[in-house]
Protein backbone atom coordinates (compact mmCIF):
# COMPACT_ATOMS: atom_id res chain seq x y z
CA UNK A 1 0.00 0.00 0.00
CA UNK A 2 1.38 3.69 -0.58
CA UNK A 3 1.77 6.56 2.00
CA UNK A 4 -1.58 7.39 0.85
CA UNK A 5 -3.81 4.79 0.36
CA UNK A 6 -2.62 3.68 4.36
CA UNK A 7 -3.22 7.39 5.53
CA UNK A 8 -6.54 7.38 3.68
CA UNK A 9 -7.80 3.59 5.49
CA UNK A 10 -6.42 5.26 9.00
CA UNK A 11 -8.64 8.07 8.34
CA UNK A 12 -11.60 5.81 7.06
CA UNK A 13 -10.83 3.92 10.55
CA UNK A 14 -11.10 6.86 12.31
CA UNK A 15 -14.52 8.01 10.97
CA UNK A 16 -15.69 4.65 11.36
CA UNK A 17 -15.08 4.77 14.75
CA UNK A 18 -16.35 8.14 15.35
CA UNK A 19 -19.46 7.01 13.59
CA UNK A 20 -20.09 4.27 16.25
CA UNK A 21 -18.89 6.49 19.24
CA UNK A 22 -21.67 8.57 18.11
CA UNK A 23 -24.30 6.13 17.47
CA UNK A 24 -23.80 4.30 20.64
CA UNK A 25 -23.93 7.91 22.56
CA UNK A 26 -27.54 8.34 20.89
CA UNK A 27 -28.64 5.07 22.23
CA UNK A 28 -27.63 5.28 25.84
CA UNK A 29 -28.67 8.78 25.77
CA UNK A 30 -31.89 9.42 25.08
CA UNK A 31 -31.77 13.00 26.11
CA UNK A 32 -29.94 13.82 23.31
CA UNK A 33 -31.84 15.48 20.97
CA UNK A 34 -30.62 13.78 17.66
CA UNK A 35 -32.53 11.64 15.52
CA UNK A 36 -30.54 8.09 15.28
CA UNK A 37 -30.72 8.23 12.05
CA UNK A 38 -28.38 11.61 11.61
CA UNK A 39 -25.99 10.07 13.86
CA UNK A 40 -23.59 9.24 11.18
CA UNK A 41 -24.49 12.40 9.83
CA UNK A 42 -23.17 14.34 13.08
CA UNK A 43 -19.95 11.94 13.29
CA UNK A 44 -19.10 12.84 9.93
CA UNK A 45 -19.09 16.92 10.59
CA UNK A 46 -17.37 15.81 14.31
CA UNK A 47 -14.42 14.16 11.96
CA UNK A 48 -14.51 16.63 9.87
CA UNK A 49 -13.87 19.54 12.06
CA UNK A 50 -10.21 17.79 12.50
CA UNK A 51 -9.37 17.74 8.88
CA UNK A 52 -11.93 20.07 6.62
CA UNK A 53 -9.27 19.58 4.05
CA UNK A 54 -9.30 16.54 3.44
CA UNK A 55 -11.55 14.75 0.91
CA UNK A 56 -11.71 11.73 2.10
CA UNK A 57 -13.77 13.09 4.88
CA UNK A 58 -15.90 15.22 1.94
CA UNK A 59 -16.55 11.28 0.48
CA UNK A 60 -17.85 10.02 3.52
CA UNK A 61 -19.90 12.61 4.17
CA UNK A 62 -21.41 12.42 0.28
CA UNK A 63 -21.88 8.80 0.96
CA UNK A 64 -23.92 9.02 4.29
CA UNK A 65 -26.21 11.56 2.13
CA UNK A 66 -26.43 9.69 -0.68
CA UNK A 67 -27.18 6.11 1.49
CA UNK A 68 -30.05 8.33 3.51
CA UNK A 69 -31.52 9.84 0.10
CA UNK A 70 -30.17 13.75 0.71
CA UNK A 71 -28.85 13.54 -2.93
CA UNK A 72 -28.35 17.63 -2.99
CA UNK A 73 -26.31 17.47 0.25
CA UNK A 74 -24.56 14.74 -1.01
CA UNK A 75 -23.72 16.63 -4.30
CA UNK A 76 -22.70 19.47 -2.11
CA UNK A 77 -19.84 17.56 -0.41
CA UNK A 78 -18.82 15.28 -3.64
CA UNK A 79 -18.09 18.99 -5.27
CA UNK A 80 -16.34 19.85 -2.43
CA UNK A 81 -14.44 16.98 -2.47
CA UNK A 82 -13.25 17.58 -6.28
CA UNK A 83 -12.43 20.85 -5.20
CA UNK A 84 -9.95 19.54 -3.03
CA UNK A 85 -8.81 16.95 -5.36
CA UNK A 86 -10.16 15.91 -8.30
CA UNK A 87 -7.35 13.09 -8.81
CA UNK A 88 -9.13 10.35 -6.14
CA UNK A 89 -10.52 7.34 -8.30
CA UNK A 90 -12.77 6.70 -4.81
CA UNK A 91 -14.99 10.28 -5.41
CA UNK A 92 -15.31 9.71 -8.90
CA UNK A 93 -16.90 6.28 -8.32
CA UNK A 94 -19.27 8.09 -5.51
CA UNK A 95 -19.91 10.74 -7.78
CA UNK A 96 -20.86 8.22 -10.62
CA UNK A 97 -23.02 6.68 -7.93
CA UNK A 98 -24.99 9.28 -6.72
CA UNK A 99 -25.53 10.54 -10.26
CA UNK A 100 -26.86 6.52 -11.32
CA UNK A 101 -29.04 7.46 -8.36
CA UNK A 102 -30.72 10.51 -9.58
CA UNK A 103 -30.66 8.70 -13.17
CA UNK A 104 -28.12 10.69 -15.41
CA UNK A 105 -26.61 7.65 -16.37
CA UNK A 106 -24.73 9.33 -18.98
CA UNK A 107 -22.79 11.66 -16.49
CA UNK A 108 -22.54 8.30 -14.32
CA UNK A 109 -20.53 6.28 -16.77
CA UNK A 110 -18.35 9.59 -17.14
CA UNK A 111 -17.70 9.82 -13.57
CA UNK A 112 -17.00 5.67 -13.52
CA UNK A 113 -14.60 6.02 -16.35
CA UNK A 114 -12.74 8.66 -15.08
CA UNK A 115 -12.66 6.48 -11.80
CA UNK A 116 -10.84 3.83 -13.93
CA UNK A 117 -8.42 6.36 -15.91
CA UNK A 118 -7.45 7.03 -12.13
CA UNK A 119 -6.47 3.42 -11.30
CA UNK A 120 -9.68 2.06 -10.01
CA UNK A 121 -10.41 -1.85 -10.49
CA UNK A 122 -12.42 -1.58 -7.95
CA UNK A 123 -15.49 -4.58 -8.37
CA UNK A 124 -18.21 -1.94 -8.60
CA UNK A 125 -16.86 0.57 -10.73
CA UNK A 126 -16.08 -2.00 -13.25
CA UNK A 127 -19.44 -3.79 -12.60
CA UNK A 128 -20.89 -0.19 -13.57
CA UNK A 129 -19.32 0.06 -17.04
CA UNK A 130 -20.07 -3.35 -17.95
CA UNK A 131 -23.75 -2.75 -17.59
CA UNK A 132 -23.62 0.65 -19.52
CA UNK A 133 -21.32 -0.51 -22.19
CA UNK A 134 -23.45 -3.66 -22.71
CA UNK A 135 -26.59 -1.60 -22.34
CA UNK A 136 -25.32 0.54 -25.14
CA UNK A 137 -24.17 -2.40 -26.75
CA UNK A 138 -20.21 -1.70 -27.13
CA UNK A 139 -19.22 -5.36 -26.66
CA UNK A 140 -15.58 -5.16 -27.23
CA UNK A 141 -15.42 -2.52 -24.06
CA UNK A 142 -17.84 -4.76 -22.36
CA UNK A 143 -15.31 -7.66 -23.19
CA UNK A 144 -12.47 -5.85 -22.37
CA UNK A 145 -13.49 -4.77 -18.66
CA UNK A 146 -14.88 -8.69 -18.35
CA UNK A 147 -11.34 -9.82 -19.04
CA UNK A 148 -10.77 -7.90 -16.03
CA UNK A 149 -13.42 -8.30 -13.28
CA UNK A 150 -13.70 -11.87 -14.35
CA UNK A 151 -10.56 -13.12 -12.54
CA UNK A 152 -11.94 -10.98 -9.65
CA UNK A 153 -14.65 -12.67 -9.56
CA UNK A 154 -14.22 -16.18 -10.64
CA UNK A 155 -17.45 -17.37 -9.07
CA UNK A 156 -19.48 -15.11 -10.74
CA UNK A 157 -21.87 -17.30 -13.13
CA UNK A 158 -23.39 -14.17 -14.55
CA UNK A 159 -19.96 -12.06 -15.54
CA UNK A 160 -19.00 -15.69 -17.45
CA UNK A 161 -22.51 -15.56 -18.95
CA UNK A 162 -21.74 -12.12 -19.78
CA UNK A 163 -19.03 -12.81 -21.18
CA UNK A 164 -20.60 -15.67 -23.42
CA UNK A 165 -23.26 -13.28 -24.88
CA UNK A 166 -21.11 -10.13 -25.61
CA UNK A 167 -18.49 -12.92 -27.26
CA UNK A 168 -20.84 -14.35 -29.58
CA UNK A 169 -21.47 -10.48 -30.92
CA UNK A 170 -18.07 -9.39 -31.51
């Protein structure tokens, strides 16, 4: 792992802890006025007030809004997040999430393949473009990103099936 990719899983540890620190609070607190279901919400902005810098923390944040529906919010801190740093494969594959969410699915498969261009072979991203460039019927991309996520994935009946139809088009 490099310098980076360790410093960003301490941080992710971090939030994930601050997450449960404040979940737990809620629960044996019920004087607290905060909804449970903001608590990872609340952890997020706690983390965040140590390093408002950093994007990772933006990401986290964009993916607790996008996981409780507040795409707009979730926009908000994914923008942020590029504005920080627009070379992280990880908020280009949130981005491309959120916007699958709200539908623009071309925008999505922008945001996916920039994800990739960045380094990401990252399961989902991949998974993403396979079903766009098979919806769109581009079976030699479809093939291509196969021949990757299949050895990922050995397992995976339906990538081998996949594989099988977009083969017998090319």
């Amino acid at each position: 792992m490099s310098g980076s990719e360790i410093e960003e899983e301490n941080i992710l540890g971090h939030l994930h802890a601050a997450m449960k620190m404040a979940t737990k609070a809620t629960h044996e607190n019920p004087g607290i006025s905060m909804d449970v279901t903001i608590a990872p919400e609340y952890a997020c902005l706690r983390t965040m007030m140590l390093e408002p810098q950093n994007p990772t923390m933006w990401n986290s944040m964009a993916l607790v809004y996008l996981m409780t529906g507040r795409y707009e919010d979730a926009q908000d801190a994914i923008e942020r997040s590029l504005d920080l740093d627009s070379g992280i494969a990880w908020t280009w594959s949130i981005w491309g999430d959120l916007l699958a969410q709200i539908g623009d699915e071309l925008e999505s498969e922008r945001a996916y393949r920039m994800a990739m261009e960045l380094g990401s072979i990252e399961p989902h991203v991949l998974n993403q473009l396979v079903r766009y460039f098979f919806k769109r019927k581009n079976y030699s991309e479809t093939l291509e990103l196969l021949e990757i996520l299949i050895p990922q994935n050995l397992e995976d009946q339906s990538l081998w099936d996949l594989y099988t139809a977009c083969f017998s088009r090319v």
